[in-house]
PDB file of N, CA and C in Angstrom:
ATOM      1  N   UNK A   1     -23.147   0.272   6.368  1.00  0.00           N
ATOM      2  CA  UNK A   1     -23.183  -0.906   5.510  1.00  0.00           C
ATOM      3  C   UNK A   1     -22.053  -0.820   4.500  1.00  0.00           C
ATOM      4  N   UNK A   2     -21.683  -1.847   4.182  1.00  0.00           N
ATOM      5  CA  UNK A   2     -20.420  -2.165   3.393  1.00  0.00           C
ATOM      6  C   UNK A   2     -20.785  -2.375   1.818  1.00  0.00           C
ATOM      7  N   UNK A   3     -19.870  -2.299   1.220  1.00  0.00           N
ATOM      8  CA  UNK A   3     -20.083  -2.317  -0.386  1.00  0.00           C
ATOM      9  C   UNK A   3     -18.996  -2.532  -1.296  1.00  0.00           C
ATOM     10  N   UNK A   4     -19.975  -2.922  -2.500  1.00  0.00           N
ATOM     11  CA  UNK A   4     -18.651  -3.794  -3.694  1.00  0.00           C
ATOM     12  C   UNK A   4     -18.983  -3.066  -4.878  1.00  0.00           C
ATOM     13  N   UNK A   5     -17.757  -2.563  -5.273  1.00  0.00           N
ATOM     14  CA  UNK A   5     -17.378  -1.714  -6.420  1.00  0.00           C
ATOM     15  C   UNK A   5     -16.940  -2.441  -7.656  1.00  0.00           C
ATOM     16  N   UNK A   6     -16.980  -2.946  -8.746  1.00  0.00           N
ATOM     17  CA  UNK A   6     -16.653  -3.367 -10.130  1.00  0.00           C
ATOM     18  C   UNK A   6     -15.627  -1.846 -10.984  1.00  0.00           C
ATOM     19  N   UNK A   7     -16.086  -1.058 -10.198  1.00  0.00           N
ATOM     20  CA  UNK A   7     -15.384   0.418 -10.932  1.00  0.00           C
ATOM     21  C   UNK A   7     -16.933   0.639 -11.699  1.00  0.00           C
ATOM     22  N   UNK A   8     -17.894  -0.038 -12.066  1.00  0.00           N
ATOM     23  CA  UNK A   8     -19.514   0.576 -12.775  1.00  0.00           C
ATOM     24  C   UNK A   8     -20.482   0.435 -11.934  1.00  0.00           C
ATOM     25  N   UNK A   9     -20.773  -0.743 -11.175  1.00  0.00           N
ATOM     26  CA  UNK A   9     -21.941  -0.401 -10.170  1.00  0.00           C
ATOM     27  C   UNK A   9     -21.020  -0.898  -9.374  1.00  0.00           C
ATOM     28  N   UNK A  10     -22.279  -0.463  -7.855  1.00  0.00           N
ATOM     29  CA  UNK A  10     -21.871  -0.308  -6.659  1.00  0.00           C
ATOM     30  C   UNK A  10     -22.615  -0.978  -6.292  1.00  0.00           C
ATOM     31  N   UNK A  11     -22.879  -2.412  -5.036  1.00  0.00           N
ATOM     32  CA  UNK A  11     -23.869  -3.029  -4.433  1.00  0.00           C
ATOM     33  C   UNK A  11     -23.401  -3.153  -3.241  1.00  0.00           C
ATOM     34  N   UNK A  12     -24.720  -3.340  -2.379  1.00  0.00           N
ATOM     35  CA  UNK A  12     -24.479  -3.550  -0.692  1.00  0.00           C
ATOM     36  C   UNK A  12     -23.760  -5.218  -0.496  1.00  0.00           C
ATOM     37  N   UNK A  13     -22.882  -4.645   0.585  1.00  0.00           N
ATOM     38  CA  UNK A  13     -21.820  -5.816   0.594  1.00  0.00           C
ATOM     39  C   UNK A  13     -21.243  -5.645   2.020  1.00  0.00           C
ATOM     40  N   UNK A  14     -21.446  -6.843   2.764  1.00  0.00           N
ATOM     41  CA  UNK A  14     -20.685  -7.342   4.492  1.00  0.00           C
ATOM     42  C   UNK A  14     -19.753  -7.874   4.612  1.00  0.00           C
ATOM     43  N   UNK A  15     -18.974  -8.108   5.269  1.00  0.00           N
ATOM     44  CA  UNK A  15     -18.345  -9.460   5.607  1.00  0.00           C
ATOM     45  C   UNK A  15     -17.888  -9.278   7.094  1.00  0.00           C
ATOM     46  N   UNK A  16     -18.569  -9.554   7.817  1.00  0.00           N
ATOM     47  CA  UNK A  16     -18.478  -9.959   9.362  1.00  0.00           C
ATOM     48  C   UNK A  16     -17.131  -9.446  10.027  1.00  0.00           C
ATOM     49  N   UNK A  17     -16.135  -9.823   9.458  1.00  0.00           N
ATOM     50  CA  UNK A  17     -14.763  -9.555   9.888  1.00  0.00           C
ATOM     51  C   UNK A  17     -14.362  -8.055   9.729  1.00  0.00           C
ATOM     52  N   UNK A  18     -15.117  -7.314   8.502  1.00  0.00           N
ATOM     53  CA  UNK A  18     -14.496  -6.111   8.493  1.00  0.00           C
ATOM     54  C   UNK A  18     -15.499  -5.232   8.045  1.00  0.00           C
ATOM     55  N   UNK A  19     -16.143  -4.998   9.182  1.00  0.00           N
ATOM     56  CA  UNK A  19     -17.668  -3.791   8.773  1.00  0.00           C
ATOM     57  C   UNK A  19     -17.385  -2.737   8.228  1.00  0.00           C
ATOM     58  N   UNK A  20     -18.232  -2.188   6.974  1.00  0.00           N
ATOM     59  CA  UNK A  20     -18.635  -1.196   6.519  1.00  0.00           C
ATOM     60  C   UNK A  20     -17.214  -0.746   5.184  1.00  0.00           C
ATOM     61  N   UNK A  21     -16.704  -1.962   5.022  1.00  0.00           N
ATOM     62  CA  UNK A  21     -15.540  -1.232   4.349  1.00  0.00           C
ATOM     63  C   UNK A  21     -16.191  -1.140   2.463  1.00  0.00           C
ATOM     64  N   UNK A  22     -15.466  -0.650   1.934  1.00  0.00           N
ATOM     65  CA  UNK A  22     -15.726  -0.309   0.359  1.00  0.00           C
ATOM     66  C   UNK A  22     -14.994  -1.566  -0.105  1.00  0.00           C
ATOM     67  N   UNK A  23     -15.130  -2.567  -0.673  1.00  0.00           N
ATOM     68  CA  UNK A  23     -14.541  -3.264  -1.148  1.00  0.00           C
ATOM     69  C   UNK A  23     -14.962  -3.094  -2.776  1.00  0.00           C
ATOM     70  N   UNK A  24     -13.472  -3.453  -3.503  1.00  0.00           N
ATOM     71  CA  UNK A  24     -13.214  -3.515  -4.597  1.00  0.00           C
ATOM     72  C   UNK A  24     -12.993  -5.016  -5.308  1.00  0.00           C
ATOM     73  N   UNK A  25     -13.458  -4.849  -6.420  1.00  0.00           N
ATOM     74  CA  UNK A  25     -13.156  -6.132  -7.224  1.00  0.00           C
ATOM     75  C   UNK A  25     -12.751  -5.964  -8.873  1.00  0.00           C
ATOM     76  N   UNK A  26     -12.215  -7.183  -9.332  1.00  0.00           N
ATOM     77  CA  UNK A  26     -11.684  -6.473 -10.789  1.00  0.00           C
ATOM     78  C   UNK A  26     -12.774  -6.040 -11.532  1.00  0.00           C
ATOM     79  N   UNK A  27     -12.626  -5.377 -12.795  1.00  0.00           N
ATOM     80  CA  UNK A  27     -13.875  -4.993 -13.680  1.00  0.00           C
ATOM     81  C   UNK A  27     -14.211  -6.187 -14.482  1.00  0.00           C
ATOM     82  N   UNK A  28     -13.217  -7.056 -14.489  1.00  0.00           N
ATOM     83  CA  UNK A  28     -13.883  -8.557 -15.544  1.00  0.00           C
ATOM     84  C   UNK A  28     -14.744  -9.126 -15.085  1.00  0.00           C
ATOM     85  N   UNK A  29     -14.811  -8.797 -13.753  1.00  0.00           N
ATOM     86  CA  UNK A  29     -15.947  -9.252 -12.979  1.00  0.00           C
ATOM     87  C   UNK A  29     -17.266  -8.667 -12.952  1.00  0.00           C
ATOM     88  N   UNK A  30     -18.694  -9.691 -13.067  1.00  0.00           N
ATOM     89  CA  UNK A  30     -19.944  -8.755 -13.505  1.00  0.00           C
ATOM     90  C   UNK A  30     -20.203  -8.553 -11.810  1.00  0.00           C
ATOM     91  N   UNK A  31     -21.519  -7.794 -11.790  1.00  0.00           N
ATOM     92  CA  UNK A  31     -22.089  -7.843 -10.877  1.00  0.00           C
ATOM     93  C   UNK A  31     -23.267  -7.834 -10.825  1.00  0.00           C
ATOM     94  N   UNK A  32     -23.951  -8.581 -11.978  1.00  0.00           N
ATOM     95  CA  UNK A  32     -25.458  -8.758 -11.422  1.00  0.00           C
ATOM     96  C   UNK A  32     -25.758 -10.275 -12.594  1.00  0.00           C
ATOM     97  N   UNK A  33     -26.637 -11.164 -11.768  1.00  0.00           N
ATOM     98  CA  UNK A  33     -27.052 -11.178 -10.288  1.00  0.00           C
ATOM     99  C   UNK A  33     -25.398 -11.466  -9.558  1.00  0.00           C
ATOM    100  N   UNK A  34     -25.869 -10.492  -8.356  1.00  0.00           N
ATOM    101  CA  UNK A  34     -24.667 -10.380  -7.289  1.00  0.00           C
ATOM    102  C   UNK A  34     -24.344 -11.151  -6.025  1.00  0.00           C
ATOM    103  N   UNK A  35     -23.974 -11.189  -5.351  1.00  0.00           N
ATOM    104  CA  UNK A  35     -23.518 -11.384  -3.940  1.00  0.00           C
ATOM    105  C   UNK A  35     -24.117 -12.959  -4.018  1.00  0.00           C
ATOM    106  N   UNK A  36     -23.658 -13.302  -2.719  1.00  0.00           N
ATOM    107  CA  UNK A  36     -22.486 -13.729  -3.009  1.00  0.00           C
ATOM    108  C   UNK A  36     -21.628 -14.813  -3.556  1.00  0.00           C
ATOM    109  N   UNK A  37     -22.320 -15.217  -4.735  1.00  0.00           N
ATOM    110  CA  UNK A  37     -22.017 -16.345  -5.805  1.00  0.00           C
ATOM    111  C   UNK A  37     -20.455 -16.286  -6.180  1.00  0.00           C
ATOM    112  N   UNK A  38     -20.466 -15.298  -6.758  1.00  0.00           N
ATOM    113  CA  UNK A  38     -19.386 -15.404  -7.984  1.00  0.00           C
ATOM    114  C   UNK A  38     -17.740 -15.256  -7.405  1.00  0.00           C
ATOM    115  N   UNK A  39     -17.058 -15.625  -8.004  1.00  0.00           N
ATOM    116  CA  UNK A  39     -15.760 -15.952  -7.642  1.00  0.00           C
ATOM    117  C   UNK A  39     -14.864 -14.970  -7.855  1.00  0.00           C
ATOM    118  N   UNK A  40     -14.823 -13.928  -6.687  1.00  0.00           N
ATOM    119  CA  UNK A  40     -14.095 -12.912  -6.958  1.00  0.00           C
ATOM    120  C   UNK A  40     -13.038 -12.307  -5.526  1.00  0.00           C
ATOM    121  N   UNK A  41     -12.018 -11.667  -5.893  1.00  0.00           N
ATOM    122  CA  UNK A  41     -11.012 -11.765  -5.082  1.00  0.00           C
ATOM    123  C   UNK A  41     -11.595 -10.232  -4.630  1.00  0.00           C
ATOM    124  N   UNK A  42     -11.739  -9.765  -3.068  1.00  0.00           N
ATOM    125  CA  UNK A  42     -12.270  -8.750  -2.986  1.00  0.00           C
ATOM    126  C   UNK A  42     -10.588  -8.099  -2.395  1.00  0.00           C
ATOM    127  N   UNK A  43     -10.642  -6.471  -2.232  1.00  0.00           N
ATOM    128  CA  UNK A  43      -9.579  -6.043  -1.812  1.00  0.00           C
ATOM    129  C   UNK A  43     -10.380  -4.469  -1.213  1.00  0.00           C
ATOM    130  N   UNK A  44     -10.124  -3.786  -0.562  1.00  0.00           N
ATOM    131  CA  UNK A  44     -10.363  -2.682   0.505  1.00  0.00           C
ATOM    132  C   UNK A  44      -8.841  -2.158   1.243  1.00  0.00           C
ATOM    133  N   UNK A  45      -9.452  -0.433   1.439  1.00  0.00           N
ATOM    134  CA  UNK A  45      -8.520  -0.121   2.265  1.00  0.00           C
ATOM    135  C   UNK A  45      -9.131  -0.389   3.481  1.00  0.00           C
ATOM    136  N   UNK A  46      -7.839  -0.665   4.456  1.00  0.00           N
ATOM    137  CA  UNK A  46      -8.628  -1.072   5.857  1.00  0.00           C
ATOM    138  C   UNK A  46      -8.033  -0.040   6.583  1.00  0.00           C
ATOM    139  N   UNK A  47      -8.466  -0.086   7.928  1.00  0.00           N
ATOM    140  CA  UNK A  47      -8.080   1.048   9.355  1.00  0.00           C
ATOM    141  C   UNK A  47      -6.533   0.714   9.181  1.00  0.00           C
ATOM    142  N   UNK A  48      -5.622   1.531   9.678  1.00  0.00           N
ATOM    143  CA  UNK A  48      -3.969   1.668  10.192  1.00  0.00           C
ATOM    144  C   UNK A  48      -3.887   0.577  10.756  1.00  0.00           C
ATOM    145  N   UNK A  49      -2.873   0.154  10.824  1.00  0.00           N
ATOM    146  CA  UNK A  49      -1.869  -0.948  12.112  1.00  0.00           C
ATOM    147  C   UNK A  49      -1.932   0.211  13.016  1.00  0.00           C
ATOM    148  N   UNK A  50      -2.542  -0.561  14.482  1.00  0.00           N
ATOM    149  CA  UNK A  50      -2.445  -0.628  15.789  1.00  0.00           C
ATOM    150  C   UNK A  50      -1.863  -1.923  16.076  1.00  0.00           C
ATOM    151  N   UNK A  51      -1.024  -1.670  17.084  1.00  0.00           N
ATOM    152  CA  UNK A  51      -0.416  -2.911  17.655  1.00  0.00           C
ATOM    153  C   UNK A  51      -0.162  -4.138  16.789  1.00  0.00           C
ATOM    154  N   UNK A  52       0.187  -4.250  15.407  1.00  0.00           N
ATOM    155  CA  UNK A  52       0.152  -5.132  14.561  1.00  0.00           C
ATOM    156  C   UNK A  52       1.616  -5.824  15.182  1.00  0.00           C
ATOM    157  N   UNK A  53       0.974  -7.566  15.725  1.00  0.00           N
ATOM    158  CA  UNK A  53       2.542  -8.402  15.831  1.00  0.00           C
ATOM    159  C   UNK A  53       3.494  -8.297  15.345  1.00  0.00           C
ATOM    160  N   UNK A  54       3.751  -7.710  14.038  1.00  0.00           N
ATOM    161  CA  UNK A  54       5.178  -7.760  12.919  1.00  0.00           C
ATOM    162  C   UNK A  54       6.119  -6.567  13.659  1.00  0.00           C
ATOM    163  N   UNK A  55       6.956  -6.424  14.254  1.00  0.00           N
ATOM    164  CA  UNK A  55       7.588  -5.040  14.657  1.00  0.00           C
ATOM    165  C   UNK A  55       8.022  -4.463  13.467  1.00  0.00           C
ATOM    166  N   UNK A  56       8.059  -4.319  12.339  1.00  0.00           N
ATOM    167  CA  UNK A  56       8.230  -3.844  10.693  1.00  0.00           C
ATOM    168  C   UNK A  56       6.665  -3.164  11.028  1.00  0.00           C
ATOM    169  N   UNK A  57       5.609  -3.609  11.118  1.00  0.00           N
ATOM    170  CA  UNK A  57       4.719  -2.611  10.947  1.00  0.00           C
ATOM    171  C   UNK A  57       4.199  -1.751  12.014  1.00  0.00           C
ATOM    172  N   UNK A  58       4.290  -0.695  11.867  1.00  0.00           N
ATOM    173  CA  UNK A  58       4.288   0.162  12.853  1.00  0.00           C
ATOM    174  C   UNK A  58       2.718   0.897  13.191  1.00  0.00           C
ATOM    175  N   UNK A  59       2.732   1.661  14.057  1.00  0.00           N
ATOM    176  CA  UNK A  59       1.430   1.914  14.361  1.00  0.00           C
ATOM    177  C   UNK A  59       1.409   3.022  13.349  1.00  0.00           C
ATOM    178  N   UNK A  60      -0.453   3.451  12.367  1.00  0.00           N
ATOM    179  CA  UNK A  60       0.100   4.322  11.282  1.00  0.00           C
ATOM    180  C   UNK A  60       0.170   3.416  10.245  1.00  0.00           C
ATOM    181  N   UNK A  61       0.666   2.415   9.868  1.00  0.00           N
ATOM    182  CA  UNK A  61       0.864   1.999   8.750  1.00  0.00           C
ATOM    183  C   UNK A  61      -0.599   1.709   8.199  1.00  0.00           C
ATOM    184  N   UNK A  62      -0.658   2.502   6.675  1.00  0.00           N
ATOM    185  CA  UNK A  62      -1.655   2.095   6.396  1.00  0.00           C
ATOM    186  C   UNK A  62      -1.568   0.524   5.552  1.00  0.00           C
ATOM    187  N   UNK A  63      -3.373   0.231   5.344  1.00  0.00           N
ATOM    188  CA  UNK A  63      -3.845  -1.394   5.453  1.00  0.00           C
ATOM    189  C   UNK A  63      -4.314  -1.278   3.867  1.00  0.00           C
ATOM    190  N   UNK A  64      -4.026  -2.848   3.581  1.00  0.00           N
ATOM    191  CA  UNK A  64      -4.818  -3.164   2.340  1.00  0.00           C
ATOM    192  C   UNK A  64      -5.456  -4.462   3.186  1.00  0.00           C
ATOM    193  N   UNK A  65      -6.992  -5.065   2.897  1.00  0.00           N
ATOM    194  CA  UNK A  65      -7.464  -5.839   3.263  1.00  0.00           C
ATOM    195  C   UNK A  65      -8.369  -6.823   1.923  1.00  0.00           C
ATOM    196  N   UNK A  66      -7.820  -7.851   2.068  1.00  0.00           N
ATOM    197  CA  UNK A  66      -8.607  -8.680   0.808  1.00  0.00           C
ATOM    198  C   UNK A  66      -9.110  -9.609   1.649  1.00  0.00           C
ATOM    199  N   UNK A  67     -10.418  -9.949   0.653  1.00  0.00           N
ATOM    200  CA  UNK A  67     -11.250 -11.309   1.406  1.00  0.00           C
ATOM    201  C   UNK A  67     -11.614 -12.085   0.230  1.00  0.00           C
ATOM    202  N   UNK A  68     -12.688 -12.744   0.425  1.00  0.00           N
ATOM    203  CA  UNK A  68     -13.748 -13.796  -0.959  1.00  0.00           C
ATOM    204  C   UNK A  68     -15.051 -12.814  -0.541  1.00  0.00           C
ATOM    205  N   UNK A  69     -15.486 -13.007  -2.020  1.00  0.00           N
ATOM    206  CA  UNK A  69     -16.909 -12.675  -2.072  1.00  0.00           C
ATOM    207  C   UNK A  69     -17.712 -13.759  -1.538  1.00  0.00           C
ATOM    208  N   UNK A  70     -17.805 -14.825  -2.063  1.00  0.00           N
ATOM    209  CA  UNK A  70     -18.124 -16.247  -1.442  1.00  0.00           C
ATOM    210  C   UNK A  70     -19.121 -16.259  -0.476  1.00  0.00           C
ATOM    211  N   UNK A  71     -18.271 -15.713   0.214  1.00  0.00           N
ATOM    212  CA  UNK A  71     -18.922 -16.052   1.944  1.00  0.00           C
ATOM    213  C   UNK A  71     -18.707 -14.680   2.581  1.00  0.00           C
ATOM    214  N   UNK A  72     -19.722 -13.839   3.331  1.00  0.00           N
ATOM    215  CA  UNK A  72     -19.899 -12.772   3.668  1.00  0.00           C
ATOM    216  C   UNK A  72     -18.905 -12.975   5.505  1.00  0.00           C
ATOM    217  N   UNK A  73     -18.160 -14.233   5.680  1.00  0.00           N
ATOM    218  CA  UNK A  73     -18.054 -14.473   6.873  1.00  0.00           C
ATOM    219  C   UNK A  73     -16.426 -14.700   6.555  1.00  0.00           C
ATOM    220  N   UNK A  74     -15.613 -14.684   5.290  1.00  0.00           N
ATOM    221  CA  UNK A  74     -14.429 -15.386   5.317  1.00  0.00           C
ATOM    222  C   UNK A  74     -13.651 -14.496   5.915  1.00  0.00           C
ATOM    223  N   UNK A  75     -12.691 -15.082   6.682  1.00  0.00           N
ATOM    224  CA  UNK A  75     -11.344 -14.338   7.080  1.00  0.00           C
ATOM    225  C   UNK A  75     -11.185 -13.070   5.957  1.00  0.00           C
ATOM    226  N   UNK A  76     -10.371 -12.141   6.598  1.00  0.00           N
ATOM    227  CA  UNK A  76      -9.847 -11.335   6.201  1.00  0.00           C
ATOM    228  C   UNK A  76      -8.784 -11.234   6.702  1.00  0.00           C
ATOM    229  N   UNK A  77      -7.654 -10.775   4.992  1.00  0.00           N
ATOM    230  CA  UNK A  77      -6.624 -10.740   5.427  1.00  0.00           C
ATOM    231  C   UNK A  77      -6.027  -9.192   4.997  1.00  0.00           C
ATOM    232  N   UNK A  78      -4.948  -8.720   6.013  1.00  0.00           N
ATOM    233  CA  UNK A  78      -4.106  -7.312   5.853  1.00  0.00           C
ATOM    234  C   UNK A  78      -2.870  -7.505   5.679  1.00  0.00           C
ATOM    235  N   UNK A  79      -2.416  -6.467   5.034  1.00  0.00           N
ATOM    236  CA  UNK A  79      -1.271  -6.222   4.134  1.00  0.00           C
ATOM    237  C   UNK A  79      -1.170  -4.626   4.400  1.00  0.00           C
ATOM    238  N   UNK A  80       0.117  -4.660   4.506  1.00  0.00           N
ATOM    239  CA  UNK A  80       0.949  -3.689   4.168  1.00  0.00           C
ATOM    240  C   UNK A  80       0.673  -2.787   2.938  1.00  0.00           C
ATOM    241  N   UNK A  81       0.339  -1.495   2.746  1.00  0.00           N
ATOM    242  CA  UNK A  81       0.145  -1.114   1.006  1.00  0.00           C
ATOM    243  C   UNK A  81       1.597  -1.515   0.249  1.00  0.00           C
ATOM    244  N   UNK A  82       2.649  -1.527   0.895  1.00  0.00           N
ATOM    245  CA  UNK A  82       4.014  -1.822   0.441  1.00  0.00           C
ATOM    246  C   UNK A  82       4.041  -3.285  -0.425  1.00  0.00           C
ATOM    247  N   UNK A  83       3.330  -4.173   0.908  1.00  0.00           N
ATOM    248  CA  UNK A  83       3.428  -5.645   0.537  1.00  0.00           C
ATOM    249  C   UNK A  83       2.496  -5.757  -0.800  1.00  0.00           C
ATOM    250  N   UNK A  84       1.321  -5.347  -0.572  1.00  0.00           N
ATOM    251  CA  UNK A  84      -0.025  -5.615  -1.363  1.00  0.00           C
ATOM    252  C   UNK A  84       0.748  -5.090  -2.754  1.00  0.00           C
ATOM    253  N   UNK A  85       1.552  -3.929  -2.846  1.00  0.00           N
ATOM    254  CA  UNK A  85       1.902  -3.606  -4.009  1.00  0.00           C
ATOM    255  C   UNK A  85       3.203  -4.201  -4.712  1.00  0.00           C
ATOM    256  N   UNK A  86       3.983  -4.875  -4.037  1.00  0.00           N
ATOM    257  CA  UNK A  86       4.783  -5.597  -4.360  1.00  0.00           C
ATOM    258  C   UNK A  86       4.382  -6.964  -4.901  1.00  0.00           C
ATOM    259  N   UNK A  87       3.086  -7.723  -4.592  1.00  0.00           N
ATOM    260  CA  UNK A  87       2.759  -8.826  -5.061  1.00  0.00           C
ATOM    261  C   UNK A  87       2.043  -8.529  -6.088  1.00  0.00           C
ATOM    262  N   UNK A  88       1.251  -7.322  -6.366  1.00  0.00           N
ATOM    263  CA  UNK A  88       0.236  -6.436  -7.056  1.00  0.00           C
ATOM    264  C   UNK A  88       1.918  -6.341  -8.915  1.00  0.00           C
ATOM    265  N   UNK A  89       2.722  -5.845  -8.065  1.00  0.00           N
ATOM    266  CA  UNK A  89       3.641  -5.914  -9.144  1.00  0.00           C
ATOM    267  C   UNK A  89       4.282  -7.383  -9.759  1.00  0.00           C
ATOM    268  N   UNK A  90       4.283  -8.145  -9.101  1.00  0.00           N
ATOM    269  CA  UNK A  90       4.596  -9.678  -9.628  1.00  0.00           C
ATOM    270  C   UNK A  90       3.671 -10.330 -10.177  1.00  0.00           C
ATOM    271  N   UNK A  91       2.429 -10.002 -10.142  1.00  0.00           N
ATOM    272  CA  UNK A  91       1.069 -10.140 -10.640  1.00  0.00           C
ATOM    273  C   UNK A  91       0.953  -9.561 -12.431  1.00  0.00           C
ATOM    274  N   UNK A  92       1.551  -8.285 -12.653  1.00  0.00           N
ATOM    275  CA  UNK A  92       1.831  -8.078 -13.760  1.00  0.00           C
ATOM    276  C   UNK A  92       2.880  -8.141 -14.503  1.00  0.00           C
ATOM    277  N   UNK A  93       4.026  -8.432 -14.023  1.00  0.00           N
ATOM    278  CA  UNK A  93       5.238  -9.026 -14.206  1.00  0.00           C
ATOM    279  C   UNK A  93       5.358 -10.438 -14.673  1.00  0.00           C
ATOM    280  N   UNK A  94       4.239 -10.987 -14.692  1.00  0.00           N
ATOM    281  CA  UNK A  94       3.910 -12.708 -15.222  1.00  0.00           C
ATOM    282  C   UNK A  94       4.501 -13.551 -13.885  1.00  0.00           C
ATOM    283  N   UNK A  95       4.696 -13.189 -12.731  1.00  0.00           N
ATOM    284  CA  UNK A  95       5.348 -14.336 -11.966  1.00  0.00           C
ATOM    285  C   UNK A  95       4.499 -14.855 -11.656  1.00  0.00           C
ATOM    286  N   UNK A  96       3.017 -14.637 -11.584  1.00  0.00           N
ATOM    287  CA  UNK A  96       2.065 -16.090 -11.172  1.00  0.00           C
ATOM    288  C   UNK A  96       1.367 -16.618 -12.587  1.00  0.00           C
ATOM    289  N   UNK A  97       1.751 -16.609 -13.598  1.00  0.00           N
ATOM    290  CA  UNK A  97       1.091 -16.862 -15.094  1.00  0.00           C
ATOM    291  C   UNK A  97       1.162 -18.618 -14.820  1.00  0.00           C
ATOM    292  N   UNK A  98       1.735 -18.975 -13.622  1.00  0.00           N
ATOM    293  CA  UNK A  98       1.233 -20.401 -13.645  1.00  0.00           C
ATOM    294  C   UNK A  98       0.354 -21.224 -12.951  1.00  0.00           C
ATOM    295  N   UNK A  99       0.016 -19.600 -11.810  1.00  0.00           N
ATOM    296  CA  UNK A  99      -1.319 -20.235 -11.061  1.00  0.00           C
ATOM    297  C   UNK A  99      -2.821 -19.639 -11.931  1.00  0.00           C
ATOM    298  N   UNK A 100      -2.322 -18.942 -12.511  1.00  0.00           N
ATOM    299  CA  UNK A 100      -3.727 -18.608 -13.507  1.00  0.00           C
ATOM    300  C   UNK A 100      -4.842 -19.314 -13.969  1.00  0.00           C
ATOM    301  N   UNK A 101      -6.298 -19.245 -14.341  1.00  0.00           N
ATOM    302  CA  UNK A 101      -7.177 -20.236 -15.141  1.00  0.00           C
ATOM    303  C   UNK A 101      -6.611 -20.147 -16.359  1.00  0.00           C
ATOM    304  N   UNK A 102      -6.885 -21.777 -16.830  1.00  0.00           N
ATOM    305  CA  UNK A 102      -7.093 -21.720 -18.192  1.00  0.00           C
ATOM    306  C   UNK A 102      -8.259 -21.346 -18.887  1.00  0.00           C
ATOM    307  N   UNK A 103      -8.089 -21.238 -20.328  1.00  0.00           N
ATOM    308  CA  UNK A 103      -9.409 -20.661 -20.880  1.00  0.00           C
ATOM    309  C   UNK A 103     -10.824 -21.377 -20.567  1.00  0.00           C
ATOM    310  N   UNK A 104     -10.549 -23.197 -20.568  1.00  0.00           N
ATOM    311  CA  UNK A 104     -11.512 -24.019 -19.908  1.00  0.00           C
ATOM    312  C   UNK A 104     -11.897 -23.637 -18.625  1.00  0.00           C
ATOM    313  N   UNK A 105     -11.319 -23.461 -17.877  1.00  0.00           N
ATOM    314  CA  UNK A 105     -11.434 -23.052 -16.160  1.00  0.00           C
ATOM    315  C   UNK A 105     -12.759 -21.583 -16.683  1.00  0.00           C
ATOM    316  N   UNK A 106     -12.347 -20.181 -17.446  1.00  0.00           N
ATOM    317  CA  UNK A 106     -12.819 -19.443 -17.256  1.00  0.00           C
ATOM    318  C   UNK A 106     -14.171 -19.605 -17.989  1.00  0.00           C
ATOM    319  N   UNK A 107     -13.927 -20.671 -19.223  1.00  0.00           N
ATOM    320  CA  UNK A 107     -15.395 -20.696 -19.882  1.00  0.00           C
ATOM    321  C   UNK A 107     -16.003 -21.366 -18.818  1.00  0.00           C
ATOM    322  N   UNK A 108     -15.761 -22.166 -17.820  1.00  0.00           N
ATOM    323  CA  UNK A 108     -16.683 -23.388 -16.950  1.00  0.00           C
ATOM    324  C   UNK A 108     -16.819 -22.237 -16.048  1.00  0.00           C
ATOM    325  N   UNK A 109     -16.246 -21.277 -15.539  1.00  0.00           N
ATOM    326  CA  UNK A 109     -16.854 -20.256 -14.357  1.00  0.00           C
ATOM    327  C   UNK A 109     -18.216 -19.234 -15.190  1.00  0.00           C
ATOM    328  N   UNK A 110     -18.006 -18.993 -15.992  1.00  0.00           N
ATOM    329  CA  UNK A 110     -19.116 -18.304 -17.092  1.00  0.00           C
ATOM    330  C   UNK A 110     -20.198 -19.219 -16.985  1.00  0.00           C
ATOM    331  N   UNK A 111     -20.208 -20.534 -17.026  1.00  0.00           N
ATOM    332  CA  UNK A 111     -20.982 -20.924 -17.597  1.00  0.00           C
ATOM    333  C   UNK A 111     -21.709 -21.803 -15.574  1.00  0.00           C
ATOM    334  N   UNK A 112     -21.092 -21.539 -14.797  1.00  0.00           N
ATOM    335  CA  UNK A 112     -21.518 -21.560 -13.582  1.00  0.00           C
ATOM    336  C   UNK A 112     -20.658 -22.587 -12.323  1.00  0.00           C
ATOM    337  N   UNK A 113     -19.920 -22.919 -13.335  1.00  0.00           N
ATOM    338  CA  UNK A 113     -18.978 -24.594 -12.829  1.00  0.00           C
ATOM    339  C   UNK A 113     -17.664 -23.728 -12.350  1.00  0.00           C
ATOM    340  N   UNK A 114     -17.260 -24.844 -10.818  1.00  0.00           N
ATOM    341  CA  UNK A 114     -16.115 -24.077 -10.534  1.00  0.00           C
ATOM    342  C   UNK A 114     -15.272 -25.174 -10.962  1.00  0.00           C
ATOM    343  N   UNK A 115     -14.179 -25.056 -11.301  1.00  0.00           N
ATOM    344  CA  UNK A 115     -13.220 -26.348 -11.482  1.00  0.00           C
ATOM    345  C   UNK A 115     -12.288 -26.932 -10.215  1.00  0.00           C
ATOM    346  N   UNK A 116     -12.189 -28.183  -9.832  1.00  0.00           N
ATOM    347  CA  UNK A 116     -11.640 -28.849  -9.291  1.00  0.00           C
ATOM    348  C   UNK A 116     -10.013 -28.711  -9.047  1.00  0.00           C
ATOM    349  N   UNK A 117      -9.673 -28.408 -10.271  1.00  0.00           N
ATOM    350  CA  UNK A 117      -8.163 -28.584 -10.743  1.00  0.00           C
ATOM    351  C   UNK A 117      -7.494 -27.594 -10.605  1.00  0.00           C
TER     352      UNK A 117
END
């Protein structure tokens, strides 16, 4: 069985596409009540590239795998640890400070509302 880490508790956690993995989520994020409501970007190490289409990734390469909490069924997607950490670095670098919530967006997710906008 699979599971979701905050970095303080630990809860049982699936997602169809990628059994049994440890998935991680940020710490701003609560976790109780849990699963699978709340709006959180999940991330896991996944198995190596086998036969991965990209000829850049080779067999061996290890996986980063992110999904949604959302839905115990959403796609999952893999990354490169190279890639994952290169966007992981533009992430704190401010290059997405314009897809971000606003403070309205995060008080309306607190308070249970997802926003439209």
């Amino acid at each position: 069985m699979g599971s979701i880490c905050n970095g303080k508790v630990t809860v049982p956690f699936e997602n169809a596409n990628a059994l049994g993995r440890s998935w991680r989520k940020a710490s701003r994020t609560d976790l109780g009540p849990m699963i699978p409501d709340e709006d959180c970007v999940l991330v896991a190490a996944g198995p190596d590239a086998e036969g991965h289409p990209h000829p850049k990734v080779l067999d061996g390469t290890r996986m980063i795998e992110v999904t949604d909490s959302k839905d115990p069924a959403a796609p999952v997607l893999a990354f490169t640890r190279v890639e994952f950490t290169k966007f992981a670095e533009g992430i704190k670098a401010g290059e997405f400070d314009d897809l971000m919530a606003t403070d309205a967006d995060l008080e309306g997710a607190e308070a249970g509302a997802v926003s439209a906008a």
